[in-house]
Protein backbone atom coordinates (compact mmCIF):
# COMPACT_ATOMS: atom_id res chain seq x y z
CA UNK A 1 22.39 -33.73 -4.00
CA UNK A 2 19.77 -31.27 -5.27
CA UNK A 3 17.92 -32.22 -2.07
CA UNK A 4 20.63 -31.45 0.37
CA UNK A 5 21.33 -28.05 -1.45
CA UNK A 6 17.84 -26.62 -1.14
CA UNK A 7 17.43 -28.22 2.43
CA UNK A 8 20.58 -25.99 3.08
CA UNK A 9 19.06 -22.78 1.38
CA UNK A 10 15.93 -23.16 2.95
CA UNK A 11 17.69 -23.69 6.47
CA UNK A 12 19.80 -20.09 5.67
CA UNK A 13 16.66 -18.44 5.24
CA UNK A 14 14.82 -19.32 7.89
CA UNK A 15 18.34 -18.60 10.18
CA UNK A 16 17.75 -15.44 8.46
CA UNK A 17 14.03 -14.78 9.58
CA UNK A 18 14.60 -15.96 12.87
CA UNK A 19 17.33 -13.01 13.51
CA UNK A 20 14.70 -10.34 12.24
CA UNK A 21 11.91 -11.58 14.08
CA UNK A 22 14.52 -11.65 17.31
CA UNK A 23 15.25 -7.80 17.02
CA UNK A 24 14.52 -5.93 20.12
CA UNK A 25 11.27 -4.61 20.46
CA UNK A 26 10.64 -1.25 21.78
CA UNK A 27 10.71 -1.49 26.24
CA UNK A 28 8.94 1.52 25.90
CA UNK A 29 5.07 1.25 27.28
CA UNK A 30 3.45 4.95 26.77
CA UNK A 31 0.17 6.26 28.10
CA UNK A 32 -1.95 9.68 27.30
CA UNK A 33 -4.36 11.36 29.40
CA UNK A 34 -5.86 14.97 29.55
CA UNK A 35 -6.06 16.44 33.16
CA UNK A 36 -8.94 19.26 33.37
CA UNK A 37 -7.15 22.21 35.64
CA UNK A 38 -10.01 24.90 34.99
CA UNK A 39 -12.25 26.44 32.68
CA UNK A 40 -10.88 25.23 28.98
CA UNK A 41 -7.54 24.55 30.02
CA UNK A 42 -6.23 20.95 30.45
CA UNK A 43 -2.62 19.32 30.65
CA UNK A 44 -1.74 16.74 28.31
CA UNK A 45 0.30 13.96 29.78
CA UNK A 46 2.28 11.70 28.03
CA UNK A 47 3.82 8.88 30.16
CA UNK A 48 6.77 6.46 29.50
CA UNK A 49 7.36 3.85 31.32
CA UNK A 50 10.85 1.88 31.08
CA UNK A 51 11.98 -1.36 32.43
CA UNK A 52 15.48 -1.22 33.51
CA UNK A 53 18.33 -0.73 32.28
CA UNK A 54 16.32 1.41 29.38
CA UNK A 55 16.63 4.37 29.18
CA UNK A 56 15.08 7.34 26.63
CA UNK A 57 16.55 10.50 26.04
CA UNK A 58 15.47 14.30 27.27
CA UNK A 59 14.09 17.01 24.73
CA UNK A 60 17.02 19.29 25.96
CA UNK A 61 19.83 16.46 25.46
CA UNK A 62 23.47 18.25 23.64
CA UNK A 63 23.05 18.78 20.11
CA UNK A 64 26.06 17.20 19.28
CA UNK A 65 24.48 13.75 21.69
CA UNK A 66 21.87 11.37 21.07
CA UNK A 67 18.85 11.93 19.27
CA UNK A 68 16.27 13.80 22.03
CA UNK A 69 12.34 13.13 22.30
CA UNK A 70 10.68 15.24 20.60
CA UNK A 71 6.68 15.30 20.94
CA UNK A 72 4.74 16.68 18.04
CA UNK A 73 1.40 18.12 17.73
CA UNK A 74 -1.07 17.81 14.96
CA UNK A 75 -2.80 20.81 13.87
CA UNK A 76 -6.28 21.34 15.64
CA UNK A 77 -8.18 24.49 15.24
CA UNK A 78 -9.99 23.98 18.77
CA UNK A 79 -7.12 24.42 20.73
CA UNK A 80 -4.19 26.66 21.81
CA UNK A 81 -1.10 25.32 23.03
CA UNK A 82 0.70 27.33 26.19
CA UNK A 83 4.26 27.37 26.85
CA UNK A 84 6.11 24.31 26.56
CA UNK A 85 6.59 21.01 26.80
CA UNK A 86 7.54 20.02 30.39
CA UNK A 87 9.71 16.77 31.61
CA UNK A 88 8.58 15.40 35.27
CA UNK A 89 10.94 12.57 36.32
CA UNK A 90 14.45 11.83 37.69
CA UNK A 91 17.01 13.71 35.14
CA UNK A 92 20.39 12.35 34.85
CA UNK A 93 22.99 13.52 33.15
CA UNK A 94 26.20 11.63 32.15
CA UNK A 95 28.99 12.23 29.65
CA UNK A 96 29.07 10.21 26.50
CA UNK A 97 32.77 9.43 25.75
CA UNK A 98 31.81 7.51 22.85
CA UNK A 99 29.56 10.88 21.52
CA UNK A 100 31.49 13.33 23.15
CA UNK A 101 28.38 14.72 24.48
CA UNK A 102 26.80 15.17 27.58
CA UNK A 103 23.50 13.18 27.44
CA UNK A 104 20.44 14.06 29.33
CA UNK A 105 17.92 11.36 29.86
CA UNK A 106 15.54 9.30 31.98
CA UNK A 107 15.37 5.87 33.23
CA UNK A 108 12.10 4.00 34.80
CA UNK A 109 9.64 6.86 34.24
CA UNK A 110 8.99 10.50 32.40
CA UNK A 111 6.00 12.47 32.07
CA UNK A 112 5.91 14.92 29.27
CA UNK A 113 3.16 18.11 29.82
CA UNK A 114 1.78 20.22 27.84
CA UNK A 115 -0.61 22.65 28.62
CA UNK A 116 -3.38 23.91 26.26
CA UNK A 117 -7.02 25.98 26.06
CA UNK A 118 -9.71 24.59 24.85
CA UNK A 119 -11.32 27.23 22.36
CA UNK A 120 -15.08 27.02 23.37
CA UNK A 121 -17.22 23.90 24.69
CA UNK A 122 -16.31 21.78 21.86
CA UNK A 123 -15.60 18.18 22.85
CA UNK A 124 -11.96 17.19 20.69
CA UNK A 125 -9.45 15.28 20.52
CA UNK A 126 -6.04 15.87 20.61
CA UNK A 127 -3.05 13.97 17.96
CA UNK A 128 0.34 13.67 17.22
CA UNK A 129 3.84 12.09 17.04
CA UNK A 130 6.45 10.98 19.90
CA UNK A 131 10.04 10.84 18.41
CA UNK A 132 12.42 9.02 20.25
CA UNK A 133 15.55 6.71 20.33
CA UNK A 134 16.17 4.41 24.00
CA UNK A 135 19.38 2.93 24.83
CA UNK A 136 20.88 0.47 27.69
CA UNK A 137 24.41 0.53 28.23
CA UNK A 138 25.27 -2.20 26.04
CA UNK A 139 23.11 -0.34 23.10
CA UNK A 140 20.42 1.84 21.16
CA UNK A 141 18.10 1.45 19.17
CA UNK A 142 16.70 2.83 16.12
CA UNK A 143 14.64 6.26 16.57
CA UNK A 144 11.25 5.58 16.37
CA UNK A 145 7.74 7.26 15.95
CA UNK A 146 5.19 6.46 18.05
CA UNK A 147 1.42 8.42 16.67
CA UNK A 148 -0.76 9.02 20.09
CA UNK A 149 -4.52 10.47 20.64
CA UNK A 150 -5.94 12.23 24.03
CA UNK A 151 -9.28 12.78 24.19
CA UNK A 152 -10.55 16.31 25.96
């Protein structure tokens, strides 16, 4: 009897485990590169890619909506960031009934830019965080940090 008890616990668990590892991993596949436009100055791209029917959310999504990207930058002393943080990709925009929000976001492709001067010669390297939730129409998951470096 003792046998067929811990032959049942042990089969829970590993029921258990299996459901964990079977969480959905993150569709998102992200790339970084620096594009040299003159003299010191160079845009920073950062790239995600999205298999359908993911999708990832804008920076300038409704407050009240899902959680937007949000890109941050690390502190470097080298260089100076100028303007903002630009989307390139196919917007669309759709109201959430179950938010009560209109919802700004991208599906397939997005490439955020930033631009920023290189303070002298110096050869850097630039580092940071990518916040960010993606959803399907089914569901969402978890917001998620994603740490990235582009070299200059």
């Amino acid at each position: 009897m003792k046998k067929i008890i811990a032959l049942l616990v042990f089969s829970f668990s590993l029921l258990g485990f299996s459901k964990i590892m079977a969480q959905d991993k993150d569709p998102i596949s992200w790339t970084y590169e620096s594009k040299k436009k003159a003299d010191n100055s160079y845009d920073l791209l950062i790239t995600a890619s999205l298999p359908k029917p993911w999708h990832i959310y804008s920076q300038n999504t409704d407050e009240n909506g899902p959680i937007p990207t949000t890109i941050t930058f690390n502190v470097n002393p080298l260089i100076t960031k100028v303007g903002k943080i630009t989307e390139t990709g196919k917007l669309e925009k759709k109201y959430d009934k179950d938010m009560k929000a209109n919802t700004l976001y991208y599906s397939d492709k997005v490439v955020f830019t930033q631009n920023i001067k290189l303070k002298g010669k110096a050869k850097t390297v630039v580092t940071g965080k990518i916040n960010f939730m993606v959803c399907n129409d089914v569901k969402c998951l978890p917001p998620k940090d994603v740490a990235f470096t582009i070299k200059l």
